[in-house]
Protein backbone atom coordinates (compact mmCIF):
# COMPACT_ATOMS: atom_id res chain seq x y z
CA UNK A 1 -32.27 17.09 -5.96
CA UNK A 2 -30.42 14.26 -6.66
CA UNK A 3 -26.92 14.99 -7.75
CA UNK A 4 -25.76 13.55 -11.30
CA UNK A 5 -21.47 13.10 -12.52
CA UNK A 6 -21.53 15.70 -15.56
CA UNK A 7 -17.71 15.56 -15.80
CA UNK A 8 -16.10 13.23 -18.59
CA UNK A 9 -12.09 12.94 -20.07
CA UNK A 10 -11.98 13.65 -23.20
CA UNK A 11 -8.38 12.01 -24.45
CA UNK A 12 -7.63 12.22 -27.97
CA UNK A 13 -6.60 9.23 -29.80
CA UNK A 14 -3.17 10.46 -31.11
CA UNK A 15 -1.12 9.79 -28.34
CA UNK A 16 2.89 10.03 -29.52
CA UNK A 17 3.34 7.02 -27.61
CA UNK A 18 0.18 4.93 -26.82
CA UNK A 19 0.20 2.03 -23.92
CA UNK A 20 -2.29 -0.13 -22.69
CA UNK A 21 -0.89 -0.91 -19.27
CA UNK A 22 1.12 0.92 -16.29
CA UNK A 23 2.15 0.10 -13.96
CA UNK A 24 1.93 2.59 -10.29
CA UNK A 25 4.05 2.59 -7.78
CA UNK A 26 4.67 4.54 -4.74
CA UNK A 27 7.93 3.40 -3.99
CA UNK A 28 10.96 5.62 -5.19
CA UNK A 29 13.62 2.62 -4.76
CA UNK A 30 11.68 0.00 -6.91
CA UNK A 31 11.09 3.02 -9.56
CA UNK A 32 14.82 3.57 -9.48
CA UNK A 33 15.40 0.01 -9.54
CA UNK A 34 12.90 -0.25 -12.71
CA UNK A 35 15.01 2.59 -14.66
CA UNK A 36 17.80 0.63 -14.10
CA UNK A 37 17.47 -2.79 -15.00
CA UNK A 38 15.26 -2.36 -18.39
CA UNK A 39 15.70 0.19 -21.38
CA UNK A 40 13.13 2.50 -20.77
CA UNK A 41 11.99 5.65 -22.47
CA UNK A 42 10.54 8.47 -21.49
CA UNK A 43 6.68 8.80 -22.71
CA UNK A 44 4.91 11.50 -21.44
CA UNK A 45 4.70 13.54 -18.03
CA UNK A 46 2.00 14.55 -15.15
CA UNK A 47 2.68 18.33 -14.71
CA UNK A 48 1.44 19.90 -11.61
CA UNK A 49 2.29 23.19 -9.90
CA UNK A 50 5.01 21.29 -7.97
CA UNK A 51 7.02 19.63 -10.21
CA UNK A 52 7.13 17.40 -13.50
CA UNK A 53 7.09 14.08 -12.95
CA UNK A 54 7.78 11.90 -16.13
CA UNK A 55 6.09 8.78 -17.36
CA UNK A 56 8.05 5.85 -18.75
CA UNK A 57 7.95 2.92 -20.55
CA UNK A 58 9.92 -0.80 -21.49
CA UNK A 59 9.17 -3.51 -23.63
CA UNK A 60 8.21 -6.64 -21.57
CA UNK A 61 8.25 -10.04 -23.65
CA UNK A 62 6.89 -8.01 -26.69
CA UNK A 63 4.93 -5.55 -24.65
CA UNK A 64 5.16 -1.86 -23.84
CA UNK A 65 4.49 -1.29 -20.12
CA UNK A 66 4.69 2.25 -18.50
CA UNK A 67 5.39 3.13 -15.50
CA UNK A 68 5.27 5.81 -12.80
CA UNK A 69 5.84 6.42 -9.36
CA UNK A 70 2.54 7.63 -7.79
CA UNK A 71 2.27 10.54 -5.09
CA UNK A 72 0.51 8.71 -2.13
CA UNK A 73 -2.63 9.55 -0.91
CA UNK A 74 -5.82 8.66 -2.38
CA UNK A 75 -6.78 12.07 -4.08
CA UNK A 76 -3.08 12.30 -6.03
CA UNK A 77 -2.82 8.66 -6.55
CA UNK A 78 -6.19 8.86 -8.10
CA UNK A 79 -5.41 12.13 -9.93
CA UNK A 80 -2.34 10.62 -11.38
CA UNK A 81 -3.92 7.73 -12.61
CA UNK A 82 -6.64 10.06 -14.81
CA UNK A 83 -3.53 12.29 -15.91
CA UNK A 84 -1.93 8.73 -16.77
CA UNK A 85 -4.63 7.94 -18.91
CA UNK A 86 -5.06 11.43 -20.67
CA UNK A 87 -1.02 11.70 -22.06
CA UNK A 88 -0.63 8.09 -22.60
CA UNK A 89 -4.06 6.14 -23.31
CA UNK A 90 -3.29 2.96 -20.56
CA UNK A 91 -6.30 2.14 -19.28
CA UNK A 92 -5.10 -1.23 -17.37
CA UNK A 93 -3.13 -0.50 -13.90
CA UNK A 94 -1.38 -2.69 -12.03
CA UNK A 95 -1.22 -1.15 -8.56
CA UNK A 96 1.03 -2.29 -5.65
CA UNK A 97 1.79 -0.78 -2.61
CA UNK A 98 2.57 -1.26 1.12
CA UNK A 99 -0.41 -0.91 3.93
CA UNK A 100 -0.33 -1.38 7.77
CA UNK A 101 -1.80 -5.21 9.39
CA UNK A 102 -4.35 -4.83 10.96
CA UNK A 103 -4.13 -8.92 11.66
CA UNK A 104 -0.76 -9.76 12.39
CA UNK A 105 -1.44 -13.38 12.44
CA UNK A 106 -3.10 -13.83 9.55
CA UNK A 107 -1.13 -11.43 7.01
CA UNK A 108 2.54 -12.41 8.18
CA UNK A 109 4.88 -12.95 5.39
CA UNK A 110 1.94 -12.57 2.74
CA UNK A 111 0.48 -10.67 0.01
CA UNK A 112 -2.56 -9.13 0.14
CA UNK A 113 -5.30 -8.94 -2.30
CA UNK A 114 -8.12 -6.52 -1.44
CA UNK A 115 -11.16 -7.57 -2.29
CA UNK A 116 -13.07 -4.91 -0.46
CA UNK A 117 -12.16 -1.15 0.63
CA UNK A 118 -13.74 0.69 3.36
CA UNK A 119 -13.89 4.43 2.17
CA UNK A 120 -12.24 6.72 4.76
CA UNK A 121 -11.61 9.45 2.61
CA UNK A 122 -12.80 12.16 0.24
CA UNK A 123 -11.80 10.99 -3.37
CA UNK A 124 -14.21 8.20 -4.44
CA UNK A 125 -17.53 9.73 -2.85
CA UNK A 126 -16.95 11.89 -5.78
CA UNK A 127 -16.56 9.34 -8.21
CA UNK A 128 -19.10 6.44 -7.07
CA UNK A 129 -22.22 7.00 -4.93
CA UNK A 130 -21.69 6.68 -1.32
CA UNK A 131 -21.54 3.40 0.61
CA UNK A 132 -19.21 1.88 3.52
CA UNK A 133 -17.19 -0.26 1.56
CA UNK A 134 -16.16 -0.44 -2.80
CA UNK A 135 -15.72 -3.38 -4.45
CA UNK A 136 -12.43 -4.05 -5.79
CA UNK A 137 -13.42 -5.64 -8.90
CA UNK A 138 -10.67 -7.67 -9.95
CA UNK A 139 -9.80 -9.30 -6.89
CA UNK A 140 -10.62 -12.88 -8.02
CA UNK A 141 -8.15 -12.35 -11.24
CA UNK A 142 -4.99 -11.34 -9.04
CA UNK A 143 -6.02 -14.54 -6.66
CA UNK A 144 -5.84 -17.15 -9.98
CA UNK A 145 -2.14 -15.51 -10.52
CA UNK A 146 -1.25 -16.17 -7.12
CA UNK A 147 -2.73 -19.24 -6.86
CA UNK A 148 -0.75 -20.76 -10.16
CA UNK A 149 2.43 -18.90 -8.91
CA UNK A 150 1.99 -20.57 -5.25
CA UNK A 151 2.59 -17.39 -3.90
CA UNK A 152 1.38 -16.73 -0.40
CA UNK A 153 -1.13 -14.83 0.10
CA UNK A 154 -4.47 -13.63 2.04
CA UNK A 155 -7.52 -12.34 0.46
CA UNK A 156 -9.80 -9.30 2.25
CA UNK A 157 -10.96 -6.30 3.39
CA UNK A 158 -9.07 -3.05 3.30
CA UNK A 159 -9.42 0.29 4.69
CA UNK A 160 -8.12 3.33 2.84
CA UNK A 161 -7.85 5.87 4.82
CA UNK A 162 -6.49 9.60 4.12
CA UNK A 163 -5.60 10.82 7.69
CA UNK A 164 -1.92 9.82 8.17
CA UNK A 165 -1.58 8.22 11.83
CA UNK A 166 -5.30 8.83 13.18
CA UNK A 167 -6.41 5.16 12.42
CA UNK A 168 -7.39 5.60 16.72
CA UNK A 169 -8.63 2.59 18.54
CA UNK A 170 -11.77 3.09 17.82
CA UNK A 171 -11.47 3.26 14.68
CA UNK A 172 -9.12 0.33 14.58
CA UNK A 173 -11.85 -1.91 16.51
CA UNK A 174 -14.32 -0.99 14.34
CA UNK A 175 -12.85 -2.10 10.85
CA UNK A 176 -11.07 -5.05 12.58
CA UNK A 177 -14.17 -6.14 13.84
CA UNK A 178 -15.53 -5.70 10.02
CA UNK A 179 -12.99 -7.73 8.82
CA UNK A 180 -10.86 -5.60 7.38
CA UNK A 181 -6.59 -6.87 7.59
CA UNK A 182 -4.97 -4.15 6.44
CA UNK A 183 -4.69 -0.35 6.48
CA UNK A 184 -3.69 1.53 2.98
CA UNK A 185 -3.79 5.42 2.01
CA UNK A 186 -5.34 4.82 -1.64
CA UNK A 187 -6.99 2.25 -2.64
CA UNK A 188 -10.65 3.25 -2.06
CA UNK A 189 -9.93 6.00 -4.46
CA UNK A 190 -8.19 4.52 -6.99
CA UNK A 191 -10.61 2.03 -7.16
CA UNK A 192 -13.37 4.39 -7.60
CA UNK A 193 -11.99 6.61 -10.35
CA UNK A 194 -11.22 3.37 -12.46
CA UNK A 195 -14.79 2.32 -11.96
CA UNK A 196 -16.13 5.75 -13.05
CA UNK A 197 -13.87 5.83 -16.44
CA UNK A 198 -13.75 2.23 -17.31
CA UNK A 199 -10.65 1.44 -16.43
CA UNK A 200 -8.91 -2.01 -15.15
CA UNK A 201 -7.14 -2.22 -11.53
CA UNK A 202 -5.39 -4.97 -10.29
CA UNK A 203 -4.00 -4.31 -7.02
CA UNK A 204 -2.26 -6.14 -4.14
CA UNK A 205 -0.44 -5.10 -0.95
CA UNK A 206 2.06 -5.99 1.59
CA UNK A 207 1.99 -5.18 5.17
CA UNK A 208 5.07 -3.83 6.78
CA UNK A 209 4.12 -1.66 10.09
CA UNK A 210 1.33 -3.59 12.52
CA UNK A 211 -1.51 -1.14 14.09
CA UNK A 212 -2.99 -3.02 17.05
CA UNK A 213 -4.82 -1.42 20.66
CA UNK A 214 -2.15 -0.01 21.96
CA UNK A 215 0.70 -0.64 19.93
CA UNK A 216 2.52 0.57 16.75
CA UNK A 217 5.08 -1.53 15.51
CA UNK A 218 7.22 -0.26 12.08
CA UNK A 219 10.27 -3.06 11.81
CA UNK A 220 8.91 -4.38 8.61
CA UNK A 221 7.89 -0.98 6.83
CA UNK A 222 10.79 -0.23 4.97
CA UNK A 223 11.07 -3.82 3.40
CA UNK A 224 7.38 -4.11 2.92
CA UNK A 225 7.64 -0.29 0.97
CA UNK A 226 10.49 -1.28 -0.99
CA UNK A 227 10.77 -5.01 -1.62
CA UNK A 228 11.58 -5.22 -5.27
CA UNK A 229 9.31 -8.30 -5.55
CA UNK A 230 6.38 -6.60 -5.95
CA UNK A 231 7.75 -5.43 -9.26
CA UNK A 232 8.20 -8.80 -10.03
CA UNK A 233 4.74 -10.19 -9.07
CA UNK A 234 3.21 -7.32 -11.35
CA UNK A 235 5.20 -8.44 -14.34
CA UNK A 236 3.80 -11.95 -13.37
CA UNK A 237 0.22 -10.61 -13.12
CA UNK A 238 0.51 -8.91 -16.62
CA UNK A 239 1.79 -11.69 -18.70
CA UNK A 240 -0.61 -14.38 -16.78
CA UNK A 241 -3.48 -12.04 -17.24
CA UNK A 242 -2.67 -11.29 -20.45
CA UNK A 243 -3.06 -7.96 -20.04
């Protein structure tokens, strides 16, 4: 019998404080960095059997954005994201992270925009029926913000996958051989669950580490986790996209 999603959020429509876009990030120095160098307010919080973790918000040229800083992996990014939606009402996300190249060459010293994401992991084959690869829908929005910016950039296929260093060769050969540039841990999912409730996701990436055959190389993971930047570019993508 063919299986049908049952399963909808119900969200009430008196939120205390009530945003249209957040903003996720995964890295805890450029969520500091946020809490620092705007007046924020606390919103709203996810709650979880291991710990509160609070949702924020500052007034951008006019504009309430929130703000959180996502636990990685595709199942809790994804999870967060719904729990975003339910206490706060955003239903626009503007999603940057780091991710692994699988393409040296080509992704040196530039953003990435996914425009595809092969599905190594559990959480969207419960949220979108199954296939190799999910669309990343707004792909061709974040490129006309980078192309007016002149920012550099690359444009491609992703893999998420959720098995922390088991991307083997095989594996690696495979996906390379697809196309795919990067590596992340959650964009597949993310991707998915937005799809399923109607939300808006614009993501990009930067690569720090490099997976090739053979080789592992991590020099540029720390600046490519926690590049302040890609807090900036977001703001850009926001008030070019009016979002």
């Amino acid at each position: 019998m063919e299986s049908k999603f049952i399963r909808s959020i119900n969200c009430k429509d008196d939120f205390q404080f009530k945003v249209e876009v957040c903003l996720i990030t995964y890295s805890k120095e450029i969520y500091d960095a946020i809490l620092r160098e705007n007046k924020c307010e606390k919103i709203s919080e996810i709650n979880a059997s291991n710990g509160v973790f609070p949702i924020y918000q500052f007034i951008y040229k006019g504009k309430a954005v929130a703000f959180y800083l996502s636990a990685i992996g595709s199942m809790l990014a994804s999870q967060y994201c719904m729990i975003c939606y339910w206490v706060t009402g955003a239903t626009k996300f503007v999603m940057f992270g780091s991710a692994a190249s699988l393409d040296n060459e080509r992704t040196f010293n530039k953003f990435i925009i996914p425009t595809h994401s092969y599905r190594d992991e559990g959480m969207s084959y419960h949220y979108a029926p199954p296939s190799d690869y999910i669309k990343v829908k707004n792909a061709n929005k974040v490129t006309e913000v980078f192309n007016k910016l002149a920012l550099p950039f690359i444009e491609g296929k992703v893999w998420t996958t959720d098995a922390v260093l088991r991307e083997t060769n095989l594996q690696y050969n495979k996906r390379k051989k697809e196309g795919c540039i990067a590596v992340d841990m959650e964009l597949a999912g993310v991707q998915a669950v937005c799809d399923f409730h109607g939300f808006e996701l614009f993501s990009f990436l930067v690569t720090g580490d490099v997976l090739s055959e053979g080789t592992y190389n991590v020099d540029g993971l720390k600046e490519a986790n926690h590049n302040i930047n890609k807090f900036h570019v977001a703001m850009n993508i926001i008030e070019e996209l009016n979002l």
